[in-house]
C-alpha atoms as a PDB file:
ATOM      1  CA  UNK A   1      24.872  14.483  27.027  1.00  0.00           C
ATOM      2  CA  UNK A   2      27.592  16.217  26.699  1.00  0.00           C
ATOM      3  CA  UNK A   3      31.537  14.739  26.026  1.00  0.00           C
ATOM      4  CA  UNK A   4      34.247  15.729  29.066  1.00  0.00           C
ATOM      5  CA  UNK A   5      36.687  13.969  27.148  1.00  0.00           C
ATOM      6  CA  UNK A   6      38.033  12.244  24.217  1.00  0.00           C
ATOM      7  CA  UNK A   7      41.014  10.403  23.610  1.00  0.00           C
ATOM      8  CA  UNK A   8      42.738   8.039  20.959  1.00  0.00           C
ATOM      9  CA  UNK A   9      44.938   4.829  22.001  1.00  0.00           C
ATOM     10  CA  UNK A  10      47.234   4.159  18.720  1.00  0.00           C
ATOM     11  CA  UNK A  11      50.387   1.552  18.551  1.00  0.00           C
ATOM     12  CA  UNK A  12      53.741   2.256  17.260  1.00  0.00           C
ATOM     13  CA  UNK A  13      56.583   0.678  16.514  1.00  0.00           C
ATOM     14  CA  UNK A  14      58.947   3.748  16.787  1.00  0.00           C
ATOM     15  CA  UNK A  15      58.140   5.986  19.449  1.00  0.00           C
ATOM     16  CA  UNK A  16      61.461   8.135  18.173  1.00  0.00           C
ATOM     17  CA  UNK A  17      59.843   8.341  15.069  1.00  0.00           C
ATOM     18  CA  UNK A  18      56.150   8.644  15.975  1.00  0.00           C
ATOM     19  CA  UNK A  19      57.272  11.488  18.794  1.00  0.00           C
ATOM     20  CA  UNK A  20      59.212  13.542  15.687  1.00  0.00           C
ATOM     21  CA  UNK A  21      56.763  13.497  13.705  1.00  0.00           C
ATOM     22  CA  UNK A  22      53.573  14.770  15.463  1.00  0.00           C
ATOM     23  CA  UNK A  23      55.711  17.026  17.178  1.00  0.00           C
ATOM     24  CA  UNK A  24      56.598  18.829  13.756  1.00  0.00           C
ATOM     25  CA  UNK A  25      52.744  18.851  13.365  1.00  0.00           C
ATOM     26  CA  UNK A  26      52.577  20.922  16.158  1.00  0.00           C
ATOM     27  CA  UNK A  27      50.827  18.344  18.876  1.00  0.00           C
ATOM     28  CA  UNK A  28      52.638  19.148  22.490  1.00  0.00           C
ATOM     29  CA  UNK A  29      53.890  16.145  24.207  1.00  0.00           C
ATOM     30  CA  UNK A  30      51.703  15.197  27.254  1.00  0.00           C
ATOM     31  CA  UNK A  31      54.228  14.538  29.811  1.00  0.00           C
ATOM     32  CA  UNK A  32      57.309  12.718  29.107  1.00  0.00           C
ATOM     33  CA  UNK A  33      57.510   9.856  27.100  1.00  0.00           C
ATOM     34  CA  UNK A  34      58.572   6.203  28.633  1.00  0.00           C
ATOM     35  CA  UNK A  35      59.750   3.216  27.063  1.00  0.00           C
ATOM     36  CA  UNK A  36      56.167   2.275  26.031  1.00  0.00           C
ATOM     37  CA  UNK A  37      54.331   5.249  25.782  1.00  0.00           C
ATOM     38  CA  UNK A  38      54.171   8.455  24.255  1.00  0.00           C
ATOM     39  CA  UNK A  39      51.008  10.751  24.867  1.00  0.00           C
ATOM     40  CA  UNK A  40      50.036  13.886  22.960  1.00  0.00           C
ATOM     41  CA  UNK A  41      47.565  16.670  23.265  1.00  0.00           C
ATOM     42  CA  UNK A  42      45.982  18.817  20.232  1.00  0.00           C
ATOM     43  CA  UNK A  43      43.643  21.434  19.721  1.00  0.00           C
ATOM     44  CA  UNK A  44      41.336  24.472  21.571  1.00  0.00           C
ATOM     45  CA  UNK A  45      39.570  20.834  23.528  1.00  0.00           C
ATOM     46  CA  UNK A  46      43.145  19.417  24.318  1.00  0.00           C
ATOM     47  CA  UNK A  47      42.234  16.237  22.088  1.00  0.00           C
ATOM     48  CA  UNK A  48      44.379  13.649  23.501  1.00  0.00           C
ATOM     49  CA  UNK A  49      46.194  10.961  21.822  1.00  0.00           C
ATOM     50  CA  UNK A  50      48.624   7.997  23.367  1.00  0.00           C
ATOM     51  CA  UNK A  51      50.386   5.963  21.140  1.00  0.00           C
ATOM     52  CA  UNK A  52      51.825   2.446  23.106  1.00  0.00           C
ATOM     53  CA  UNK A  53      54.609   0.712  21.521  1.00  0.00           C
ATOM     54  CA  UNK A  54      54.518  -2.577  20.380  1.00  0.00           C
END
């Protein structure tokens, strides 16, 4: 079988801070950011990762 899609859930208690740095990684933002959540995309398979604040 093969994968349509994969995707990490992370936590964070500094979406400021978690949004600088994987952005200076090079990871484009996936849509803007709220209060809680932050949501990336990475890579030729647009690897996406969310990170929810806690």
């Amino acid at each position: 079988m093969k994968t349509k899609m994969i995707w990490a859930n992370l936590v964070s208690h500094d979406l400021q801070k978690t949004i600088q740095f994987y952005s200076d990684l090079g990871f484009q933002q996936n849509g803007k950011e709220t209060e809680e959540l932050v949501s990336f995309i990475y890579g030729e398979n647009n690897f996406v990762i969310n990170f929810f604040y806690t």
